[in-house]
Protein backbone atom coordinates (compact mmCIF):
# COMPACT_ATOMS: atom_id res chain seq x y z
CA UNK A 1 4.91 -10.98 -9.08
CA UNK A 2 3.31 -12.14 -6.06
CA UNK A 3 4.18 -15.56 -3.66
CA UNK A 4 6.67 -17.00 -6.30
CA UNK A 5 9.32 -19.88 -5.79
CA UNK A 6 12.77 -19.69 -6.17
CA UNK A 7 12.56 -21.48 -9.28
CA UNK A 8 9.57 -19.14 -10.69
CA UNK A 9 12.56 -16.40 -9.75
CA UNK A 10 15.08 -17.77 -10.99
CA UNK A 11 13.35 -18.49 -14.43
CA UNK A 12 11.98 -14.88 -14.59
CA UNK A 13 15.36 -13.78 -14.34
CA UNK A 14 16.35 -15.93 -17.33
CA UNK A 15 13.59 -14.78 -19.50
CA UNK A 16 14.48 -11.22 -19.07
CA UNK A 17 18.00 -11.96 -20.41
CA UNK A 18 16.19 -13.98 -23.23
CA UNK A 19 13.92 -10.71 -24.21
CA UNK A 20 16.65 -8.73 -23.68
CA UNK A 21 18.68 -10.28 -26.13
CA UNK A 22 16.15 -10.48 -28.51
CA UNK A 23 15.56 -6.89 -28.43
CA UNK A 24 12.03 -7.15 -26.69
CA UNK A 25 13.43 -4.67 -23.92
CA UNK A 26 15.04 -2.02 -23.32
CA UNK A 27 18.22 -1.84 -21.27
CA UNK A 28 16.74 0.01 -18.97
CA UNK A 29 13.38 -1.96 -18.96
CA UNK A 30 15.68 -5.10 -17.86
CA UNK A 31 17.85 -2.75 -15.52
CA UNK A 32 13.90 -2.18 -13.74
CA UNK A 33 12.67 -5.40 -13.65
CA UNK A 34 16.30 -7.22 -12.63
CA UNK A 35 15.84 -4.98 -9.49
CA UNK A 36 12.52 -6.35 -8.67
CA UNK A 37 13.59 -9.75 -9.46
CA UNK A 38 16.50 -9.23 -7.01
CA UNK A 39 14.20 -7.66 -4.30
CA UNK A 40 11.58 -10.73 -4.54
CA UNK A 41 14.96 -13.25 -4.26
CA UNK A 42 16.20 -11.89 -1.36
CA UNK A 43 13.05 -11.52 0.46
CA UNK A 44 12.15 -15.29 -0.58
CA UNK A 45 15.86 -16.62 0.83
CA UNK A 46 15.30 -14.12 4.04
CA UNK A 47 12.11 -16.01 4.53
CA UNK A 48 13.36 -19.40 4.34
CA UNK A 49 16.06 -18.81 7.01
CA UNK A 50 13.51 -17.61 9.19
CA UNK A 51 11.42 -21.08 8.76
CA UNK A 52 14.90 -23.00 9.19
CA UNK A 53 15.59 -21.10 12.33
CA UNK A 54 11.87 -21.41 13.67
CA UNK A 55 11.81 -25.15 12.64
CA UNK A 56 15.63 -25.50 14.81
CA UNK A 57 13.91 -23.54 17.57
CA UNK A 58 11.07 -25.81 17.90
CA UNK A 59 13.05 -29.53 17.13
CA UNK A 60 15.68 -28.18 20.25
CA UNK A 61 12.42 -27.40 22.15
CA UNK A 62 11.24 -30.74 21.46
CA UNK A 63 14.20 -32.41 22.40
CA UNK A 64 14.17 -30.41 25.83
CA UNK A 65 11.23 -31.57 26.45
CA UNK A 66 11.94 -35.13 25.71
CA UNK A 67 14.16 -34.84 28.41
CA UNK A 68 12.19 -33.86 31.00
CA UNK A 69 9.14 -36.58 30.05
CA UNK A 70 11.98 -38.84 30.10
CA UNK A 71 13.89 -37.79 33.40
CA UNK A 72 10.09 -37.98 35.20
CA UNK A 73 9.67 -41.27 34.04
CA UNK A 74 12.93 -42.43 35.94
């Protein structure tokens, strides 16, 4: 399960409670691959807060520097 989206999560998730309820997997099979599914979502939601963060960082930086073209200008 390499680079997926939330949604590819999210629907992974769902298809292990499908299989499981079908009998396809064990309890312990789902218990495994729940985990990993878990692990991948909170890595992908970690990562996203670090873009938000980086993309604040750099707008405020912007904005700074707005400033200061503008304040020269005067």
């Amino acid at each position: 399960m390499g680079d997926l989206t939330l949604y590819e999560i999210s629907n992974a998730g769902k298809e292990l409670q499908l299989m499981l309820m079908q009998e396809e997997l064990t309890e312990e099979e789902y218990q495994t691959a729940m985990a990993q599914i878990e692990k991948l979502f909170l890595e992908k939601n970690e990562n996203i807060i670090k873009l938000i963060r980086t993309m604040e960082t750099a707008a405020e930086g912007m904005k700074k520097e707005e400033e200061r073209i503008h304040e020269s200008r005067k």
